[in-house]
Protein backbone atom coordinates (compact mmCIF):
# COMPACT_ATOMS: atom_id res chain seq x y z
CA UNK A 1 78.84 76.92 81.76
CA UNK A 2 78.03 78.85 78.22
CA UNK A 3 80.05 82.10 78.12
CA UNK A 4 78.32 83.41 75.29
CA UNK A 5 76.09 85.39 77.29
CA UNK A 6 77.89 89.46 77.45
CA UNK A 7 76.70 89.39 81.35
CA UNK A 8 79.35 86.20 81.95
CA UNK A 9 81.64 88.41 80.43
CA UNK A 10 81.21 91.19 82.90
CA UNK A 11 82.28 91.73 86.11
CA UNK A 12 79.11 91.14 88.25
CA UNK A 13 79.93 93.90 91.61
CA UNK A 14 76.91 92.57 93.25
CA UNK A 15 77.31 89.05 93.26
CA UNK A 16 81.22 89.48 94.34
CA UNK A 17 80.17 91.57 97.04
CA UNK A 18 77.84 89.11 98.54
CA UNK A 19 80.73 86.52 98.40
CA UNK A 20 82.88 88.43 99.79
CA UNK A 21 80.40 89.53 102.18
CA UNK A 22 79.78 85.83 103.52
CA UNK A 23 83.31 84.38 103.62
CA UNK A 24 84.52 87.69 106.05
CA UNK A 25 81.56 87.27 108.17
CA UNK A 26 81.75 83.41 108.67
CA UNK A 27 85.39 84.17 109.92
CA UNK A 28 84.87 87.30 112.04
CA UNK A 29 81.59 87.40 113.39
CA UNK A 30 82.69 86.31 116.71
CA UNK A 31 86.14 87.16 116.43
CA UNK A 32 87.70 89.57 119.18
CA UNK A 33 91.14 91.16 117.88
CA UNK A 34 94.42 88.99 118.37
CA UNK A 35 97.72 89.78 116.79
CA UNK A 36 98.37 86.20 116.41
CA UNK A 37 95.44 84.82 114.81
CA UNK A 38 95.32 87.77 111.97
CA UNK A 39 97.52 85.66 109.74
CA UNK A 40 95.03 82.52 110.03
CA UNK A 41 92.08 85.03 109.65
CA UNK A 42 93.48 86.06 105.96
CA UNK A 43 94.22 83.03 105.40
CA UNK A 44 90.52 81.59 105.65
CA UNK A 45 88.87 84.54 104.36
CA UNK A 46 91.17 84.79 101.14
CA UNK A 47 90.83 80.77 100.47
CA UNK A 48 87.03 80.96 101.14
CA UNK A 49 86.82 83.54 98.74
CA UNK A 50 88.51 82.39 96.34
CA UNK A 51 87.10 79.04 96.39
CA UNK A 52 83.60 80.38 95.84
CA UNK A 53 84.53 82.55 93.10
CA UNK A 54 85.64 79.38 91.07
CA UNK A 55 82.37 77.71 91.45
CA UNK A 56 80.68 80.63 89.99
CA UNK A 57 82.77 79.49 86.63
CA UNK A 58 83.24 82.63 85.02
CA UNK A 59 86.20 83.79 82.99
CA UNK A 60 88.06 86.07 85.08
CA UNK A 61 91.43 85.80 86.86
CA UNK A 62 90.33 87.16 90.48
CA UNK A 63 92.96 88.90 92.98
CA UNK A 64 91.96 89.04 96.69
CA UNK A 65 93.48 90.95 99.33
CA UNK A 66 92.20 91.29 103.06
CA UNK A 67 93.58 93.42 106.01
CA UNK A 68 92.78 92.85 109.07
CA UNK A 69 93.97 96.05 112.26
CA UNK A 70 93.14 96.48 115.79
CA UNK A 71 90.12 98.80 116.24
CA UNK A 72 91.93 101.96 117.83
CA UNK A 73 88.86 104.22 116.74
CA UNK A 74 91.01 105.98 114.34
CA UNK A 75 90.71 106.30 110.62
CA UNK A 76 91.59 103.72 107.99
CA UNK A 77 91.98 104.84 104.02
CA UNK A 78 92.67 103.41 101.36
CA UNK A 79 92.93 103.89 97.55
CA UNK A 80 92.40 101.81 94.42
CA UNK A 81 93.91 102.26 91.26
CA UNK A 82 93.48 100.30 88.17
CA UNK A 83 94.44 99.41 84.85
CA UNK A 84 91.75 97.27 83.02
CA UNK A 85 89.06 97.23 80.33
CA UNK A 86 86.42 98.85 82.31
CA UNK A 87 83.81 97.27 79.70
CA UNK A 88 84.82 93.87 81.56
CA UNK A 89 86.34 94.23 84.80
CA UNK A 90 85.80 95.26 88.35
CA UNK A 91 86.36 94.97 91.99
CA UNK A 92 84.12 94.59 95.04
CA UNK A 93 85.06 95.86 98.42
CA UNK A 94 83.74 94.87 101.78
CA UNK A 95 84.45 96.15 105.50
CA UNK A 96 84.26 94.51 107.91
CA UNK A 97 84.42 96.01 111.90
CA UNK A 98 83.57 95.47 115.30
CA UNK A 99 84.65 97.54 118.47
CA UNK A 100 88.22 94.99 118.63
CA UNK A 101 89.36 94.74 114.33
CA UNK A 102 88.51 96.14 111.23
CA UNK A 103 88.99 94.25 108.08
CA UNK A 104 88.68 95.77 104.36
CA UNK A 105 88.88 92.98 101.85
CA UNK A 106 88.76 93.60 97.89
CA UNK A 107 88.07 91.61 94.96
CA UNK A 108 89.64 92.34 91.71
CA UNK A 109 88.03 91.13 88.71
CA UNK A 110 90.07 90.65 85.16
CA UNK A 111 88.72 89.04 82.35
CA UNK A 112 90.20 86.43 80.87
């Protein structure tokens, strides 16, 4: 793929997002909260991501992280904080819930 283009070289939010979006859902659309299976359930939705994001073939070094709780009804927060050439980078965010587990993944994006 040509990176001369300036939109390779920027993180796209949108298209993240939508594989982000995908990879959670194909894990967790049927899935009813189980301590035991959480570790499995990152597993897939981290690899999945990740392997998509290669085949997109842009320059970035990509960091995933995904969390996955038992649905108690209370609140979850959290906070990003970041260090980059905004110019360039990004992340996408995507959460995930159902009345058993909530999941928040995040995709950072750092040009390379």
């Amino acid at each position: 793929m040509d990176f001369e283009g300036e939109g390779d070289r920027t993180f796209n939010q949108d298209e993240v997002y939508q594989v982000v979006k995908e990879s959670v859902d194909a894990v967790l659309t049927n899935a009813s909260y189980l301590h035991a299976k959480v570790p499995q359930w990152q597993s897939m939705i981290v690899e999945s991501i990740l392997k998509r994001l290669a085949t997109l073939n842009k320059p970035f070094k990509f960091v995933v992280t995904s969390m996955i709780s038992q649905n108690t009804g209370g609140a979850t927060h959290t906070a990003h904080t970041c260090f980059w050439d905004a110019e360039t980078d990004g992340f996408a965010k995507y959460r995930f819930d159902n009345p058993t587990l909530v999941c928040l993944t995040t995709v950072y994006g750092m040009g390379i």
